[in-house]
Protein backbone atom coordinates (compact mmCIF):
# COMPACT_ATOMS: atom_id res chain seq x y z
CA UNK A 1 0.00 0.00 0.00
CA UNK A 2 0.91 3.35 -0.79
CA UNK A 3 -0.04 6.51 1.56
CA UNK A 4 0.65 9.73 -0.12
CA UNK A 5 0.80 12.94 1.90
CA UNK A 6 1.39 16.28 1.09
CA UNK A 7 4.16 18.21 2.11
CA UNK A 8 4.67 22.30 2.88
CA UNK A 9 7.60 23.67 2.64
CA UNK A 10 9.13 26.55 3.98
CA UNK A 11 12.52 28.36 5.09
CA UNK A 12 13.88 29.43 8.20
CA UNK A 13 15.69 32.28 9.04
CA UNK A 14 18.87 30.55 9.25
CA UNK A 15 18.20 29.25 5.65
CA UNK A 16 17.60 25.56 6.46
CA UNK A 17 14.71 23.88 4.53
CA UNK A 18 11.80 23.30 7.01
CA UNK A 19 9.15 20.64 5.68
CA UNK A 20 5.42 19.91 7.60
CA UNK A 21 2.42 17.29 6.54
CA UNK A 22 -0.38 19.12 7.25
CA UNK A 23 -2.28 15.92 7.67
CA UNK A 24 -0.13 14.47 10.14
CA UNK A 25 -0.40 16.35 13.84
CA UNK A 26 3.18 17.53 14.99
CA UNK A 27 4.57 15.71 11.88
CA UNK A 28 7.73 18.32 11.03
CA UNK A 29 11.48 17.96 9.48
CA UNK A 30 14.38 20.26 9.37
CA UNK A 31 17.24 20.21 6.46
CA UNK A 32 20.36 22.10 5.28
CA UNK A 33 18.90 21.39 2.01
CA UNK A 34 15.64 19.74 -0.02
CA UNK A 35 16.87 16.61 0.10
CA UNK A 36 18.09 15.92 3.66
CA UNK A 37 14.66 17.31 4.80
CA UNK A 38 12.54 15.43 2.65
CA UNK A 39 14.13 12.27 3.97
CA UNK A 40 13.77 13.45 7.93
CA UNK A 41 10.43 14.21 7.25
CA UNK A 42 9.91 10.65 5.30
CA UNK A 43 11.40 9.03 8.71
CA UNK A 44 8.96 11.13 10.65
CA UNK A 45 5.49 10.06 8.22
CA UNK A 46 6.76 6.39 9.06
CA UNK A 47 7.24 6.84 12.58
CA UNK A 48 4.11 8.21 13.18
CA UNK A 49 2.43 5.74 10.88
CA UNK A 50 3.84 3.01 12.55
CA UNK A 51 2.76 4.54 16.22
CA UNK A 52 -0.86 4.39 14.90
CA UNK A 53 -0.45 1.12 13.88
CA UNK A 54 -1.13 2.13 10.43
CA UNK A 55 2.16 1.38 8.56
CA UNK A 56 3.07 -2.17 7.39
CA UNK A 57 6.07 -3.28 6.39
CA UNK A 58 5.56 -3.27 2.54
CA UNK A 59 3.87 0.18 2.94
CA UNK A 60 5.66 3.22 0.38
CA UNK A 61 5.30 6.25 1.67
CA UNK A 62 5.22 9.64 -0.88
CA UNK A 63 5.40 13.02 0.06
CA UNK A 64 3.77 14.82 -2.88
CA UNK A 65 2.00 18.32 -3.76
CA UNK A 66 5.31 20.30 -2.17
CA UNK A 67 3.22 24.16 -1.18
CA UNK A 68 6.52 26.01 -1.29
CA UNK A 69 6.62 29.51 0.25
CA UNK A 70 9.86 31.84 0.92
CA UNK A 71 10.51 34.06 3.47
């Protein structure tokens, strides 16, 4: 099974990338860059997932529809 959730993105004012899922309550990641924070915050859907007892071990997880803003 796939869950898909999407992602906002934003910046901080250090500059690191700072990614939430709106769906998911508490469900944040911080990166130096896009890629290092899209794969916290893919750790942090699957933790939560699995805390809910809603994640099994074949499960895929995308982040998709990225709602970019800038500071």
């Amino acid at each position: 099974m796939t869950h898909e959730f999407a992602v906002a993105v934003d910046w901080d004012d250090r500059g690191r990338v700072v990614g939430t899922v709106p769906a998911l309550d508490d469900c944040i990641a911080v990166g130096s860059d896009m890629d290092e924070m899209l794969e916290m915050l893919e750790e942090e859907v699957r933790s939560q997932l699995a805390a809910r007892g809603r994640l099994g071990a074949e499960d895929d997880i995308e982040l998709i529809g990225f709602d970019l803003w800038t500071i």
